[in-house]
Protein backbone atom coordinates (compact mmCIF):
# COMPACT_ATOMS: atom_id res chain seq x y z
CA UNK A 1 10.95 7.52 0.78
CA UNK A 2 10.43 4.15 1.48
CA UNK A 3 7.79 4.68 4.16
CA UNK A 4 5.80 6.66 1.69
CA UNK A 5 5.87 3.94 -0.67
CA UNK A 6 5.11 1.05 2.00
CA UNK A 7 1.36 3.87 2.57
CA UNK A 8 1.02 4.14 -1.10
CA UNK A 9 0.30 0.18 -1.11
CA UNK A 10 -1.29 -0.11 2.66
CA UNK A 11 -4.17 2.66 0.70
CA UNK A 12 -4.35 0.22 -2.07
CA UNK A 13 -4.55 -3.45 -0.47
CA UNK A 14 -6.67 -4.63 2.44
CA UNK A 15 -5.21 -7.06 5.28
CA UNK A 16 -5.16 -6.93 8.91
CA UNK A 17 -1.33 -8.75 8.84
CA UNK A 18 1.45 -6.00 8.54
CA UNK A 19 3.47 -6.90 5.61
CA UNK A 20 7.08 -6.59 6.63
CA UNK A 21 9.69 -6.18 3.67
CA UNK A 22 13.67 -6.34 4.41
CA UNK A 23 15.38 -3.38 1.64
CA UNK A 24 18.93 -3.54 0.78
CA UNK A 25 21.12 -1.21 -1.71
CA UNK A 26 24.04 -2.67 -3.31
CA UNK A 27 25.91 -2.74 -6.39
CA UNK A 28 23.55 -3.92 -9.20
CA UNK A 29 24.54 -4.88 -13.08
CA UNK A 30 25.25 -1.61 -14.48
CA UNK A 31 27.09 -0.14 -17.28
CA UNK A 32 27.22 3.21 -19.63
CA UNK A 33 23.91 1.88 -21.40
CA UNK A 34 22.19 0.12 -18.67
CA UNK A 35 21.09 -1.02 -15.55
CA UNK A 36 19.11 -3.31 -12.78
CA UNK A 37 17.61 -0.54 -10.76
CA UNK A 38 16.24 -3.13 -8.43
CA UNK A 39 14.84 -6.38 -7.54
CA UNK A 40 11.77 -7.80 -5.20
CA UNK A 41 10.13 -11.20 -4.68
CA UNK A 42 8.01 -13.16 -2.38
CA UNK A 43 10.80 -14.46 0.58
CA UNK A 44 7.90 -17.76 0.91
CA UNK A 45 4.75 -18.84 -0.73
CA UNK A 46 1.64 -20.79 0.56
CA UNK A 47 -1.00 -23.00 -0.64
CA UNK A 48 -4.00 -24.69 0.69
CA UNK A 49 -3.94 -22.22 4.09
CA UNK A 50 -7.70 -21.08 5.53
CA UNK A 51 -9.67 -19.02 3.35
CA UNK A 52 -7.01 -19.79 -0.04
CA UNK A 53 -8.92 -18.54 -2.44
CA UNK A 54 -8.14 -21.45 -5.15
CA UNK A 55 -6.91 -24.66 -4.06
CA UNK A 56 -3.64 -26.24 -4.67
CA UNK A 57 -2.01 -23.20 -5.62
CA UNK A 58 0.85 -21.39 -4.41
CA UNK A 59 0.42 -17.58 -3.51
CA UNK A 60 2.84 -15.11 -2.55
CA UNK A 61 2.64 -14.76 1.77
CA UNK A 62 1.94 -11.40 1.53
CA UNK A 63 -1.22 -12.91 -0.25
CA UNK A 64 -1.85 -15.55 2.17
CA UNK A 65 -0.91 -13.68 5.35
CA UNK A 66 -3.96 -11.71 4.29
CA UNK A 67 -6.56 -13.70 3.43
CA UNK A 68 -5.53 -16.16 6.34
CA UNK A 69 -5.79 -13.37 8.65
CA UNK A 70 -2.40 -14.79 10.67
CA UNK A 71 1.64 -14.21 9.84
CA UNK A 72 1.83 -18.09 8.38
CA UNK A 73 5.65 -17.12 8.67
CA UNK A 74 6.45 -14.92 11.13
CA UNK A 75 9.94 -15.65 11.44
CA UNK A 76 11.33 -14.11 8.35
CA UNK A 77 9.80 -10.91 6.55
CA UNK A 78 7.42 -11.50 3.67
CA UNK A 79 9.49 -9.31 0.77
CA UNK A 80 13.00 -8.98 0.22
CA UNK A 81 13.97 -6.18 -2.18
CA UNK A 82 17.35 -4.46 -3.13
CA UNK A 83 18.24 -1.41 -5.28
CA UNK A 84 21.09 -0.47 -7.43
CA UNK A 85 23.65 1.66 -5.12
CA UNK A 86 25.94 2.14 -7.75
CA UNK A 87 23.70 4.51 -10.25
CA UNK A 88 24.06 7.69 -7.50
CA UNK A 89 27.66 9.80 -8.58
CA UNK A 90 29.13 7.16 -10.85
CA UNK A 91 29.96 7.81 -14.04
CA UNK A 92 30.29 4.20 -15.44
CA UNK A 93 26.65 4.01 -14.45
CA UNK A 94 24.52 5.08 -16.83
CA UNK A 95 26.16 8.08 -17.86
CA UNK A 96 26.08 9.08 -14.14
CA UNK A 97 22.23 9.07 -14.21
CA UNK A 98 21.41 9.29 -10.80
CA UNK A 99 18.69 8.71 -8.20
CA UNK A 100 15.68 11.10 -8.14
CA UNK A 101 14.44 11.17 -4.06
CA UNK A 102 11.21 13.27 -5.04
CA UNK A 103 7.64 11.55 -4.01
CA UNK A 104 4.77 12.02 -6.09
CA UNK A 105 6.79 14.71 -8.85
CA UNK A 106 8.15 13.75 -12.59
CA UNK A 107 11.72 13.23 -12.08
CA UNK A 108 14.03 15.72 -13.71
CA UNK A 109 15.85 15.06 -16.64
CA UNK A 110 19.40 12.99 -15.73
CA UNK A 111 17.68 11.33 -13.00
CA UNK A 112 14.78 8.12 -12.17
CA UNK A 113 12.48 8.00 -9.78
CA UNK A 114 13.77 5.58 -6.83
CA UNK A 115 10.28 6.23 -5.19
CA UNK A 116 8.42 4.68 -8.75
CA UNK A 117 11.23 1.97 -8.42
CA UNK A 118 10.40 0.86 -5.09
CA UNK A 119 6.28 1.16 -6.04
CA UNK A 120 7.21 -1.16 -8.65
CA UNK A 121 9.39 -3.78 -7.10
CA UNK A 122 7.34 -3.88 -3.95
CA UNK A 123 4.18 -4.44 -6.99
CA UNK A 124 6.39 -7.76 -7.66
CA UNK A 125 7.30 -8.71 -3.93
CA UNK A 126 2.96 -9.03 -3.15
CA UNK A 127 2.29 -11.22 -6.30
CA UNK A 128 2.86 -9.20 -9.63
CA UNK A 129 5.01 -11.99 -11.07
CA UNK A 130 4.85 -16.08 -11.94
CA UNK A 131 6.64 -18.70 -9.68
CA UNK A 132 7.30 -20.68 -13.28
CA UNK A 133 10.77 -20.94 -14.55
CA UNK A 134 9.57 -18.82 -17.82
CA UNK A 135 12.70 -20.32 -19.56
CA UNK A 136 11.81 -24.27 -18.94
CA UNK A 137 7.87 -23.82 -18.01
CA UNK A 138 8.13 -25.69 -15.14
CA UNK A 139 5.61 -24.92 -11.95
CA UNK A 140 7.20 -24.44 -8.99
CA UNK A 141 7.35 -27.14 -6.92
CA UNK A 142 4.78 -28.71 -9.82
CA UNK A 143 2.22 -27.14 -9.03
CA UNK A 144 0.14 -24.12 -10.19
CA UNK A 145 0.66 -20.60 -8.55
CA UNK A 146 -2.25 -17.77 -8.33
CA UNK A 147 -0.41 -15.46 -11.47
CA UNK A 148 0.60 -18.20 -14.16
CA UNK A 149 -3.28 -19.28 -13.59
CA UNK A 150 -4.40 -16.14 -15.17
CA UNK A 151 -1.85 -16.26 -18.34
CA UNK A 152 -2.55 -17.03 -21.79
CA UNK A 153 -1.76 -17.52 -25.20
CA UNK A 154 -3.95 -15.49 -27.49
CA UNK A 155 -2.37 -17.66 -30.69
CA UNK A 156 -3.11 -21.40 -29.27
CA UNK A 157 -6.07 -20.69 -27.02
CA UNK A 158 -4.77 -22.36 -24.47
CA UNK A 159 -4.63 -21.15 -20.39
CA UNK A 160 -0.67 -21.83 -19.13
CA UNK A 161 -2.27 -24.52 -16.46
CA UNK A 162 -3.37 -26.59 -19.34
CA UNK A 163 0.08 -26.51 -21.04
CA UNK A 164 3.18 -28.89 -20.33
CA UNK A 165 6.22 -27.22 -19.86
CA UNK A 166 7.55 -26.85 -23.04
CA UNK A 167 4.46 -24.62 -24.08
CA UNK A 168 4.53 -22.51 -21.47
CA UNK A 169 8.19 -22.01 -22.33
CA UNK A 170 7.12 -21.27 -25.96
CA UNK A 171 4.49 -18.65 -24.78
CA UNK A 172 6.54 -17.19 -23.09
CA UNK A 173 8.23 -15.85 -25.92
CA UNK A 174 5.34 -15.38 -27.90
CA UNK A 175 5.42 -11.62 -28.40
CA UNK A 176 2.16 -10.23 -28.60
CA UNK A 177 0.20 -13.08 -27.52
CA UNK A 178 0.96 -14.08 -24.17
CA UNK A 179 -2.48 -12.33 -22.33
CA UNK A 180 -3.63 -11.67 -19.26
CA UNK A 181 -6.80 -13.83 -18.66
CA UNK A 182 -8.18 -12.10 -15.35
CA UNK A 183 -11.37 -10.42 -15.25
CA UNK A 184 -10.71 -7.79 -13.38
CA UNK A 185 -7.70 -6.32 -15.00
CA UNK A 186 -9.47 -7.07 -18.12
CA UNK A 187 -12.92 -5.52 -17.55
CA UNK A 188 -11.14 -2.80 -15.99
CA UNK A 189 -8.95 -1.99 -19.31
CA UNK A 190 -11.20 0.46 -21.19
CA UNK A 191 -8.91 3.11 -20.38
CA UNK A 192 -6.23 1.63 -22.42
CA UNK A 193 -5.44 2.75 -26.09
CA UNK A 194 -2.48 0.34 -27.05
CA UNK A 195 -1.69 -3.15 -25.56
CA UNK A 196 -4.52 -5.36 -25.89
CA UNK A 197 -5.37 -8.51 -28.12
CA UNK A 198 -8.53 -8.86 -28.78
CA UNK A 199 -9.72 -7.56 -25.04
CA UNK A 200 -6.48 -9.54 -23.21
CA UNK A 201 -3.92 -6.79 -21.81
CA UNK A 202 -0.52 -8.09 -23.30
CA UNK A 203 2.44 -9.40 -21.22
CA UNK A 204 5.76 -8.77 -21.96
CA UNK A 205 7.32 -12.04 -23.65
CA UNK A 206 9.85 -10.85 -25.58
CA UNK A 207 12.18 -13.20 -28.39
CA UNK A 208 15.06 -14.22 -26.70
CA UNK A 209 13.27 -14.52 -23.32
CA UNK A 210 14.66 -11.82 -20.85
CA UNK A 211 15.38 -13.51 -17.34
CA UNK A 212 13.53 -11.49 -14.46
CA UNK A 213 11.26 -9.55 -16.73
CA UNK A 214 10.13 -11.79 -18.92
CA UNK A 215 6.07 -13.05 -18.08
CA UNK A 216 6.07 -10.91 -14.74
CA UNK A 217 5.65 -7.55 -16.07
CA UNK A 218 2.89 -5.61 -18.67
CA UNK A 219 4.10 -5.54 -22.43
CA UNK A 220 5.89 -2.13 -22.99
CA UNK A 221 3.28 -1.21 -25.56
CA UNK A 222 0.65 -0.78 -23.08
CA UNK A 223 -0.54 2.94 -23.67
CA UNK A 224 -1.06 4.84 -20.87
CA UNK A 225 2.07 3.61 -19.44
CA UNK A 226 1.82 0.84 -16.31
CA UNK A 227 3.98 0.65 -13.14
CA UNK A 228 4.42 -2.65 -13.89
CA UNK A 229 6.33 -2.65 -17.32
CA UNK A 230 9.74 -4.04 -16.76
CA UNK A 231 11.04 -0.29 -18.28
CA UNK A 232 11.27 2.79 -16.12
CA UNK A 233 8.95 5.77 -17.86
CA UNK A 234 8.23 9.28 -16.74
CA UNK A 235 4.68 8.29 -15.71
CA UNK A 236 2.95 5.08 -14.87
CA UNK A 237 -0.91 4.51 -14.28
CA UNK A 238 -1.39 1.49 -11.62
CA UNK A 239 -5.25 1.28 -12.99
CA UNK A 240 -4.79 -2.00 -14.50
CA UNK A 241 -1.67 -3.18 -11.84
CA UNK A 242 -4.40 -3.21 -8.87
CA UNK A 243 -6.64 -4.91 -11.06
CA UNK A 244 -4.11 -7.48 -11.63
CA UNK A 245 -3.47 -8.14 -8.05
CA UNK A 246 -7.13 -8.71 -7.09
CA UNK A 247 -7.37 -11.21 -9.60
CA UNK A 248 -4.24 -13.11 -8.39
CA UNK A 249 -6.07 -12.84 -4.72
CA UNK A 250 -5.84 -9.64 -3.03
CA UNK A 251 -8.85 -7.99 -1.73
CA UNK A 252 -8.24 -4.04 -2.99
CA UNK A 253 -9.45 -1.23 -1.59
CA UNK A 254 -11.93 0.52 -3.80
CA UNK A 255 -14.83 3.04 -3.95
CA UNK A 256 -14.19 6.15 -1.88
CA UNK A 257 -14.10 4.51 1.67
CA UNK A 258 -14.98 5.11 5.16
CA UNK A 259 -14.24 8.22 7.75
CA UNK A 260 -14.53 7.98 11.48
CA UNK A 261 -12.16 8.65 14.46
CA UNK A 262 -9.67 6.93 15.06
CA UNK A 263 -10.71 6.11 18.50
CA UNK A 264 -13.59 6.99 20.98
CA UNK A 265 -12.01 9.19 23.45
CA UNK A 266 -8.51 11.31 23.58
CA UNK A 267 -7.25 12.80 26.63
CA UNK A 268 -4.86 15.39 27.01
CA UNK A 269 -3.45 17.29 30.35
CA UNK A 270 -4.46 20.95 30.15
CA UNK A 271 -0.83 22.00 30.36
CA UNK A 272 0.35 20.23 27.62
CA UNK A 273 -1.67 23.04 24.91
CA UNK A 274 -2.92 21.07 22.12
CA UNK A 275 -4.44 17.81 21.64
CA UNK A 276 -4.45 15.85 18.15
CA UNK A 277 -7.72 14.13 16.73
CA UNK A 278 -7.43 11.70 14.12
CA UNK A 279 -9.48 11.46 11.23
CA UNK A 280 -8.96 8.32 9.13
CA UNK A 281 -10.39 7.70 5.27
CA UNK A 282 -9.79 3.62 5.29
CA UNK A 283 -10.87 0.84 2.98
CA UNK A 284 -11.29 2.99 -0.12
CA UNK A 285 -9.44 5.71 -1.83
CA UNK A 286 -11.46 6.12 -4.89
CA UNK A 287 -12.96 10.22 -5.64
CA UNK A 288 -12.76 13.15 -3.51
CA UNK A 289 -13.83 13.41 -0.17
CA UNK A 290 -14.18 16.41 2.62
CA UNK A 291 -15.93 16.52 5.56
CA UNK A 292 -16.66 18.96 8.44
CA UNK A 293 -14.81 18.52 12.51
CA UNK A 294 -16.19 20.86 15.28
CA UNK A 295 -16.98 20.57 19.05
CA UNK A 296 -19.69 20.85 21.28
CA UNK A 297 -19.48 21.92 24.90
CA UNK A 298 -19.47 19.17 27.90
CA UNK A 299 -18.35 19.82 31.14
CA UNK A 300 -15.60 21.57 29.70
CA UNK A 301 -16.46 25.03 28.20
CA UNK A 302 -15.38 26.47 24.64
CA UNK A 303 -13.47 29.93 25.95
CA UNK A 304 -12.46 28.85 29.02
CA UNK A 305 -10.95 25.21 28.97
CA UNK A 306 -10.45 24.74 25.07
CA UNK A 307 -10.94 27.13 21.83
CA UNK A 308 -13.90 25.37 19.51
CA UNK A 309 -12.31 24.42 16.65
CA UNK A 310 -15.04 24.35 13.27
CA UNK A 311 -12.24 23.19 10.20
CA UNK A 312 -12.58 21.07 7.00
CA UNK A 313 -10.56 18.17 6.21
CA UNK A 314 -10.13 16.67 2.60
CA UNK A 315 -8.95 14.01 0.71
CA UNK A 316 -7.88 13.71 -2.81
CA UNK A 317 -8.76 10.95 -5.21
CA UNK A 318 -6.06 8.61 -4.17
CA UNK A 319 -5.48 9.75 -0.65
CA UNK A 320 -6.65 7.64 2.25
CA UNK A 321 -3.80 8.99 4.85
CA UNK A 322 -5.14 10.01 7.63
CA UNK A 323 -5.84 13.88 8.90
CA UNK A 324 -5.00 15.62 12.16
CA UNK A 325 -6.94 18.09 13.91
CA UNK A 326 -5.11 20.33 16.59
CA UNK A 327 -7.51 21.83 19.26
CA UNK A 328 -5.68 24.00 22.02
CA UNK A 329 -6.24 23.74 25.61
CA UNK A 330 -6.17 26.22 28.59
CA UNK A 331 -4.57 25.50 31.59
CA UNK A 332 -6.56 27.12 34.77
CA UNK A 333 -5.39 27.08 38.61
CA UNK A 334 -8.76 25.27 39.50
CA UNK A 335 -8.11 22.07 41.16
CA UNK A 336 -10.71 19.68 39.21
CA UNK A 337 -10.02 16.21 40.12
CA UNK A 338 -12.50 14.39 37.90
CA UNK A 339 -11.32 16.57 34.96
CA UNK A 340 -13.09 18.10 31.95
CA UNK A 341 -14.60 16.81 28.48
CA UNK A 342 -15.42 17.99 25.49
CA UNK A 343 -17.31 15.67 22.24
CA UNK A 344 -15.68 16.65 18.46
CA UNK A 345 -18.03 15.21 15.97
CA UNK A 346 -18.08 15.08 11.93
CA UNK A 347 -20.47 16.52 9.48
CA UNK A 348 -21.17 16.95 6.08
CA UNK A 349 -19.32 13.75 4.82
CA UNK A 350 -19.08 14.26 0.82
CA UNK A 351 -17.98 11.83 -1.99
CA UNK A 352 -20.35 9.10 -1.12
CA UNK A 353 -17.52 7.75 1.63
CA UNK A 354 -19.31 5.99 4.17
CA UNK A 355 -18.66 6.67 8.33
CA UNK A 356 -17.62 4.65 11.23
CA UNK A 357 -16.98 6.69 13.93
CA UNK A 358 -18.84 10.46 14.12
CA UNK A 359 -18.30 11.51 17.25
CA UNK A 360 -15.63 11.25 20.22
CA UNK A 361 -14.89 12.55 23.41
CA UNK A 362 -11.73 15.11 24.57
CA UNK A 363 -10.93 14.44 28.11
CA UNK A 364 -9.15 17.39 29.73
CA UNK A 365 -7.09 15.95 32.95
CA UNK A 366 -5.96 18.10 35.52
CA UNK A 367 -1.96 17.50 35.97
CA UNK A 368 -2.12 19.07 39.48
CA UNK A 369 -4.69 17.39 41.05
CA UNK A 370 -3.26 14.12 39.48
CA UNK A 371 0.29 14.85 40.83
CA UNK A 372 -1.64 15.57 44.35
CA UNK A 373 -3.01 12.19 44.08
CA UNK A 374 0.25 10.68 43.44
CA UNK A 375 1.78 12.27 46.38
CA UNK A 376 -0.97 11.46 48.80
CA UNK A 377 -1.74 7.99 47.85
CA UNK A 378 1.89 6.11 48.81
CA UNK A 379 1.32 8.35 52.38
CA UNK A 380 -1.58 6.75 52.75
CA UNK A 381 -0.25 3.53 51.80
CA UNK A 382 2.11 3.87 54.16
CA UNK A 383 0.14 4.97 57.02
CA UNK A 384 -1.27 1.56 56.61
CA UNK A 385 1.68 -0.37 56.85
């Protein structure tokens, strides 16, 4: 559940620093009529780091692990997160709603989705929120921060860095008017039929302010629904929610991507069967894409050492996990010290995805003449002695 989740975002976002988030479940507010399902934010920000895209301005780590290309924190994880353990067989809780633990499926009626719940507070953990005190409109730490630089207010014209902290605290409640002022999320918004002003995508500032969901979440009248409205719904589009996060700093991963093995060469011992080649679709997810695996003869034969493999792999729009394909071995009573190889290699790439790696070798070792050269090799050593 929450691995799938953690590859749902590593498909979305690029970085070469693993983002680590710590998950807890424990009893959240909850009553007959409602509930905290969960909670996530940035456990450290940074400002001012190498490559920071803006200066003097606070970004989530996650963010700044990334475009820093180092852990600027590697003592503590970058997200913490926790989720309501009371909503599963309680009947105070909601009525006795109770997790759904489906991936990917609408959950059934009497349940939510904990796998769209994590999506969504993990969406706040890597920068979907502000760092200002929405109820006083103070910075943190008096200075800006990467999100509250892209906010504002459709009714005074005026960008939240260029307020003091009493407007921001106004705008905050200024249903309706507090915008998103990003141009990627913005220019990316066509697909929307409710939830603009005048082009801006709205941000939920409801009258009285709402602690921990006010500012740092879509406006519920967004139509299609977005993961990031601060209300669970039965589906959520994360068109506009990736947007977002490139404009507060993340590099996305977009258009339909790149295919190649996973490494150069595999090796496998002839008695173990099977060996797996990986196939990986990276830094794009965008459109469908297939492609074509098959081998070609070396110095190890198709029939007699291995059975040639021809098989399709493909990706949906969305998908960029990687595919496996299983080639059997044979195991002969030939002694053959330097071992066998085959090459795989990939064809007929479609969906425009570009390639990295088309062809690898298969080495085929030979588990007896290896374990003859582990017995004879300490005799020999010592003989020397």
């Amino acid at each position: 559940m929450f691995q799938a989740a953690a590859d749902y975002w590593e498909g979305k976002l690029v970085s070469n620093v693993t983002i680590r988030i710590e998950i807890e479940f424990n009893p959240l507010a909850c009553d007959a009529f409602g509930a905290v399902l969960g909670s996530a934010g940035p456990n450290s920000a940074f400002r001012d780091f190498a490559n920071a895209p803006t200066a003097n301005t606070w970004f989530v780590e996650a963010i700044a692990n990334s475009r820093a290309g180092s852990d600027l924190d590697g003592g503590s994880n970058d997200v913490g997160a926790e989720f309501n353990s009371g909503i599963d067989n309680n009947d105070g809780c909601l009525n006795n709603t109770n997790w759904w633990y489906g991936i990917n499926s609408p959950a059934p009626g009497g349940t939510i989705s904990l796998y769209d719940t994590v999506l969504h507070e993990i969406g706040h953990g890597i920068g979907f929120l502000s760092l200002v005190n929405s109820s006083t409109g103070t910075k943190f730490l008096g200075r800006d921060d990467a999100y509250m630089r892209q906010l504002y207010d459709a009714s005074t014209g005026t960008a939240w860095p260029n307020m003091n902290d009493s407007q921001r605290a106004a705008s905050a409640i200024n249903t309706g008017n507090l915008v998103w002022d990003g141009t990627n999320a913005n220019s990316n918004s066509s697909h929307l039929t409710a939830g603009k002003n005048a082009g801006r995508i709205r941000m939920f500032a409801p009258n009285p302010i709402r602690g921990g969901s006010s500012v740092s979440h879509w406006d519920t009248a967004l139509s299609p629904d977005e993961l990031m409205e601060p209300f669970a719904t039965t589906t959520s589009d994360d068109t506009s929610t990736i947007q977002l996060l490139k404009d507060v700093g993340w590099q996305i991963v977009e258009g339909p991507g790149e295919v190649g093995f996973s490494k150069a060469t595999y090796a496998v011992f002839e008695d173990k069967s099977t060996v797996r080649v990986t196939v990986n679709r990276v830094n794009g997810g965008e459109g469908p894409v297939s492609l074509n695996v098959s081998t070609i003869d070396g110095t190890a034969l198709a029939g007699l050492d291995y059975t040639a493999t021809n098989v399709s792999l493909n990706w949906a729009d969305g998908d960029s996990e990687s595919k496996f394909v299983f080639i059997s071995v044979t195991e002969d009573m030939l002694e053959e010290p330097g071992g066998e190889s085959f090459t795989v290699q990939i064809t007929g790439i479609t969906g425009g995805a570009t390639s990295s790696r088309l062809s690898a070798t298969v080495k085929i070792r030979d588990p007896d003449t290896e374990d003859f050269l582990l017995m004879i090799v300490p005799a020999i050593l010592a003989a020397t002695k």
